[in-house]
N, C-alpha and C. Protein backbone atom coordinates (compact mmCIF):
# COMPACT_ATOMS: atom_id res chain seq x y z
N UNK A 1 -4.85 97.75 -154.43
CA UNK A 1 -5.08 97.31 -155.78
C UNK A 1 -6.56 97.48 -156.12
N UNK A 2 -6.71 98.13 -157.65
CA UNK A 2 -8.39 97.94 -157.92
C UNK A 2 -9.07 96.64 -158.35
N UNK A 3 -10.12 96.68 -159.01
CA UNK A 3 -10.73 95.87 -159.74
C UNK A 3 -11.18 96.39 -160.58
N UNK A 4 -10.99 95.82 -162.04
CA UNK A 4 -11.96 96.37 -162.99
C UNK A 4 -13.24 95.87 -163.27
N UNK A 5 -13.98 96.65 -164.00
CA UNK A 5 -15.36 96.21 -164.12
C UNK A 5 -15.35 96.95 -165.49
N UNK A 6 -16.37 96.36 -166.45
CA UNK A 6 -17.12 97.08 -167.45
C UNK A 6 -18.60 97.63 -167.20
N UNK A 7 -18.54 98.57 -167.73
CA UNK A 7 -19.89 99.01 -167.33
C UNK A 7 -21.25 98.50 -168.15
N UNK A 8 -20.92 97.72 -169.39
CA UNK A 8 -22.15 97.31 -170.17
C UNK A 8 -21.09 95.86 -171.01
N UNK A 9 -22.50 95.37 -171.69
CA UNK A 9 -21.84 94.37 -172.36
C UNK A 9 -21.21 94.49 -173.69
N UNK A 10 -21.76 95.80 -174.21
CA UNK A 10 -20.97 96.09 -175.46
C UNK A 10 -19.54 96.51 -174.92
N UNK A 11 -19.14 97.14 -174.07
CA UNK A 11 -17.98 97.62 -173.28
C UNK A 11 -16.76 96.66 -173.36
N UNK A 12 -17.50 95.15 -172.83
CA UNK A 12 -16.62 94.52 -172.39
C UNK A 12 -16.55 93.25 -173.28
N UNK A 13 -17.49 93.34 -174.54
CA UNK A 13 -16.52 92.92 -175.97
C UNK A 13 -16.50 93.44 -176.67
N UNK A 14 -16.02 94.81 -176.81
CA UNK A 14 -14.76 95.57 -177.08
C UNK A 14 -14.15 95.30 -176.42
N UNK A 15 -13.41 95.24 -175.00
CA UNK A 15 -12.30 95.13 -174.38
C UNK A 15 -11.84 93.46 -174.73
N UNK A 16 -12.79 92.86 -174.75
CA UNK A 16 -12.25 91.39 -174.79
C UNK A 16 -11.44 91.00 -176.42
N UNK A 17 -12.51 91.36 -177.14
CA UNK A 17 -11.78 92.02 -178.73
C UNK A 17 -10.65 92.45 -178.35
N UNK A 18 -10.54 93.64 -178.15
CA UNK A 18 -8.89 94.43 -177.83
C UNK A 18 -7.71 93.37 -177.35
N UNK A 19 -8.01 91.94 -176.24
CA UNK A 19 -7.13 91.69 -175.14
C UNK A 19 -6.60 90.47 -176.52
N UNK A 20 -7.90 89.80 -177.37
CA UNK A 20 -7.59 88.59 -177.94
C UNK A 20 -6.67 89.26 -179.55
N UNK A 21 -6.68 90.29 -179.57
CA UNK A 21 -5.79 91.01 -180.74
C UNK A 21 -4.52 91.62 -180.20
N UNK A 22 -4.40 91.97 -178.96
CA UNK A 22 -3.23 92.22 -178.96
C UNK A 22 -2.80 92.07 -177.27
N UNK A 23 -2.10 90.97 -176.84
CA UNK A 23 -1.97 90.12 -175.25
C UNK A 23 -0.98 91.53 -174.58
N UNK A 24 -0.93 92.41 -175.03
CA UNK A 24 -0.09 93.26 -174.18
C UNK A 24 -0.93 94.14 -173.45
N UNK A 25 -1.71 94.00 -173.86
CA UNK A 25 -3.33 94.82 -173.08
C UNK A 25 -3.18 94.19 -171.45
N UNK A 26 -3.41 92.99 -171.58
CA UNK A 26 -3.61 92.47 -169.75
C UNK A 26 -2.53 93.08 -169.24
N UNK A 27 -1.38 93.02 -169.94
CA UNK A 27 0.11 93.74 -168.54
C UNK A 27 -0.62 95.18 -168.28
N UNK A 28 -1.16 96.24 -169.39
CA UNK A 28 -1.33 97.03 -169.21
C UNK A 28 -2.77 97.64 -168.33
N UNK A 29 -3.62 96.44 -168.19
CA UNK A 29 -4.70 96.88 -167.05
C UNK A 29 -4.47 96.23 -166.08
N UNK A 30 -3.32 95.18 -165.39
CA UNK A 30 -2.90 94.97 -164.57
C UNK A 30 -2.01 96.10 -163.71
N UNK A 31 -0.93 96.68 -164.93
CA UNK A 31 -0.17 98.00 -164.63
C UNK A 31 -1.62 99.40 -163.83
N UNK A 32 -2.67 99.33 -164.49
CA UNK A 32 -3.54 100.46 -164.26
C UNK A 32 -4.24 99.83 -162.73
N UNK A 33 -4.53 98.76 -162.42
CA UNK A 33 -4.97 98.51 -161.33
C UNK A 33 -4.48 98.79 -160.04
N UNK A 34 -3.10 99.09 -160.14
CA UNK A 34 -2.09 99.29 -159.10
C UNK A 34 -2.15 101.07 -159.20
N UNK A 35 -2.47 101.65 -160.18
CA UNK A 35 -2.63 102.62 -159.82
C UNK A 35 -3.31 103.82 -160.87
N UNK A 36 -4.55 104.02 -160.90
CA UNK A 36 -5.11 104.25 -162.06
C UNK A 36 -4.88 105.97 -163.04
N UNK A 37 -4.58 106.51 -162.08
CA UNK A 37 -4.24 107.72 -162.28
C UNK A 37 -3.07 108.27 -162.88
N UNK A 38 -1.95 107.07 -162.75
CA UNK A 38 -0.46 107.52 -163.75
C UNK A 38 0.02 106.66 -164.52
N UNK A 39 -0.65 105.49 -164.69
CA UNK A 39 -0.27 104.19 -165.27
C UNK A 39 -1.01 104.42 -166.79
N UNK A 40 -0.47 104.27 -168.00
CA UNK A 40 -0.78 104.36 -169.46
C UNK A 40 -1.18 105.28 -169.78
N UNK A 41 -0.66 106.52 -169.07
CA UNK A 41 -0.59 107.55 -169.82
C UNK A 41 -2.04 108.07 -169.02
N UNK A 42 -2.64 107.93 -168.27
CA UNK A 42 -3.60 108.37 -167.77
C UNK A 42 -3.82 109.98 -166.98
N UNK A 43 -5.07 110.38 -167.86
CA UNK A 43 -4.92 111.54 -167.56
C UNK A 43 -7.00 112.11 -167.57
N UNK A 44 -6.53 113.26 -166.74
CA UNK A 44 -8.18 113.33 -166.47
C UNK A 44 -8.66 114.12 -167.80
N UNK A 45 -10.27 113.57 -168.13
CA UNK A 45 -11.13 114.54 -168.89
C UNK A 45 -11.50 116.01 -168.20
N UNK A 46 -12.28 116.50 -169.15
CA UNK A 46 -12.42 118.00 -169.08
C UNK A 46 -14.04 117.49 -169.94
N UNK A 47 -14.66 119.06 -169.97
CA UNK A 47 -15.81 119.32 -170.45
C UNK A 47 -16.80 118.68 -170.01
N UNK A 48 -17.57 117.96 -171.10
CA UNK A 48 -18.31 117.02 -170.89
C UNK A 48 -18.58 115.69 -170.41
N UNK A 49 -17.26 115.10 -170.30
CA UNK A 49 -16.55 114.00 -169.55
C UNK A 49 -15.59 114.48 -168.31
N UNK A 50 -16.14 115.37 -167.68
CA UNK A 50 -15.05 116.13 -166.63
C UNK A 50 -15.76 115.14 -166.01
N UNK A 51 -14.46 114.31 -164.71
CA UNK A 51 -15.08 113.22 -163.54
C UNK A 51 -14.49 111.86 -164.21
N UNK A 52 -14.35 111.79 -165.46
CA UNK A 52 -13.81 110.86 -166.00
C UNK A 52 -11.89 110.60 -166.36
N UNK A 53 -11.65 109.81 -166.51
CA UNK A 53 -10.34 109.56 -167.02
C UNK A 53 -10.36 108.61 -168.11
N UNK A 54 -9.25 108.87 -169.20
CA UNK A 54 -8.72 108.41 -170.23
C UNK A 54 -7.54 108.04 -169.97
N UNK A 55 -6.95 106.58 -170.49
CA UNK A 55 -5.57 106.02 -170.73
C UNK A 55 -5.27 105.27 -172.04
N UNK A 56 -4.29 105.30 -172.80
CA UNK A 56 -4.02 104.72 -173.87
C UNK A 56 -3.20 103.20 -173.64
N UNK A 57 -3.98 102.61 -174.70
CA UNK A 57 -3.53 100.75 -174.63
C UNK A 57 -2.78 101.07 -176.13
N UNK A 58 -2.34 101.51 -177.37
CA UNK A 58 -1.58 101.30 -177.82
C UNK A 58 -1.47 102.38 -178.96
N UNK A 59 -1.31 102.50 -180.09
CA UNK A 59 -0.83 103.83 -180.85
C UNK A 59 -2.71 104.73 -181.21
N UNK A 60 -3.74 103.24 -181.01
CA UNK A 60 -5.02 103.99 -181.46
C UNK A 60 -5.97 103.28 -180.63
N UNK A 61 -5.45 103.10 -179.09
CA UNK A 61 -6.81 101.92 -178.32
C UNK A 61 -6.29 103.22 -177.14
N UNK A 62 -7.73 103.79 -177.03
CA UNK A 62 -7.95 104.59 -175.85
C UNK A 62 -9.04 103.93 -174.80
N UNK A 63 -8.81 104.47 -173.76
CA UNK A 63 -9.86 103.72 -172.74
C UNK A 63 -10.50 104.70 -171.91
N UNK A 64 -12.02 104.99 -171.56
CA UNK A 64 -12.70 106.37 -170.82
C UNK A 64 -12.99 105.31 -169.45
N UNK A 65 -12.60 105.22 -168.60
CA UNK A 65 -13.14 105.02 -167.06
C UNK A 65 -13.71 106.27 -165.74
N UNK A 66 -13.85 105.30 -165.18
CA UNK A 66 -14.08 106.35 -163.81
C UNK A 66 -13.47 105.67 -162.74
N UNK A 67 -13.13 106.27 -161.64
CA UNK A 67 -12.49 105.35 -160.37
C UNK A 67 -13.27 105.91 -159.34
N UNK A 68 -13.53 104.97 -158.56
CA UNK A 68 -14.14 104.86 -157.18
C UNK A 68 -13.49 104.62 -156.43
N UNK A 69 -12.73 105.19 -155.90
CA UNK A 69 -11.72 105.14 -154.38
C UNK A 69 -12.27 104.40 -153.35
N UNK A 70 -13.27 104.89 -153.16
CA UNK A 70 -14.16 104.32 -151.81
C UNK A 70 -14.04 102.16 -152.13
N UNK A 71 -14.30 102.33 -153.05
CA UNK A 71 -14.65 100.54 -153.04
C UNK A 71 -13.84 100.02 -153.84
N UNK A 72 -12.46 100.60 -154.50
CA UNK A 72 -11.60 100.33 -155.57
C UNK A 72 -11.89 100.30 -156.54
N UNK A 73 -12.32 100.54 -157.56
CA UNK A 73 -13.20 99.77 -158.68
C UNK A 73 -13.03 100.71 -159.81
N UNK A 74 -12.45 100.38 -161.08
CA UNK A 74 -12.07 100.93 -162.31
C UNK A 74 -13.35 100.27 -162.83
N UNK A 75 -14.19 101.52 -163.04
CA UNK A 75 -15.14 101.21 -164.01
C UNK A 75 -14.87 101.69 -165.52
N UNK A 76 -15.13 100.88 -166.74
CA UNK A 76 -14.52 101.39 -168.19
C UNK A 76 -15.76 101.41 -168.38
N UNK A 77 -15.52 102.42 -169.27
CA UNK A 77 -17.57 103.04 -169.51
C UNK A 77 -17.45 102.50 -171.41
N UNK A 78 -15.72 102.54 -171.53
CA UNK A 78 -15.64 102.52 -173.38
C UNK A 78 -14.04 102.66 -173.61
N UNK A 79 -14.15 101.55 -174.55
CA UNK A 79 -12.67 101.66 -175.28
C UNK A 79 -12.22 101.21 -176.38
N UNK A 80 -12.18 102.06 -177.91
CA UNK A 80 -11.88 101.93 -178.63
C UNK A 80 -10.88 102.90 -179.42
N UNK A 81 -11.43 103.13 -180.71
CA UNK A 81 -9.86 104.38 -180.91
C UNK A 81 -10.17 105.76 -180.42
N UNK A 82 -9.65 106.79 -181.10
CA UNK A 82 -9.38 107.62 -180.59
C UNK A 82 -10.22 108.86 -180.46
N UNK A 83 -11.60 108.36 -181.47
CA UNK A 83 -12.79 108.87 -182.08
C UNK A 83 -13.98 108.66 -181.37
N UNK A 84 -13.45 107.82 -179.47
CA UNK A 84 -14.45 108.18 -178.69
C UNK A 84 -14.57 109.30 -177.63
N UNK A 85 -13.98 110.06 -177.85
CA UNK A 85 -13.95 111.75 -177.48
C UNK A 85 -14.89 112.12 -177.98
């Protein structure tokens, strides 16, 4: 199992925003902790964010992380709509 982390404090109220508007968010980064790579649609970046991964929390809440295997750890660098590409 991972752990998540935010990477800054603007990061992680946005995410906290996101969890208190809509409670289906926690099943869904609980679902991603168990396995970050196929859980919500998760799929790797390219280009300029190549190294990174993206997963979707609901029709317009995207999420950019990175995973660290070595120490478990879902770091979210940003997550809002779909206009942070």
């Amino acid at each position: 199992m991972y752990e998540i982390y935010t990477s800054n404090k603007k990061t992680e109220k946005m995410l906290d925003s996101y969890i208190l508007s809509r409670g289906d968010i926690l099943n869904k980064l609980e679902k991603l902790k168990s396995d970050p790579r196929k859980e919500c649609g998760a799929h790797p970046l390219h280009g300029k964010l190549k190294g990174k991964w993206a997963c979707w929390f609901g029709s317009n809440i995207r999420m950019i992380y990175e995973i660290d295997d070595y120490k478990r750890i879902i770091w979210i660098e940003y997550i809002g709509t779909h206009k942070i590409y």
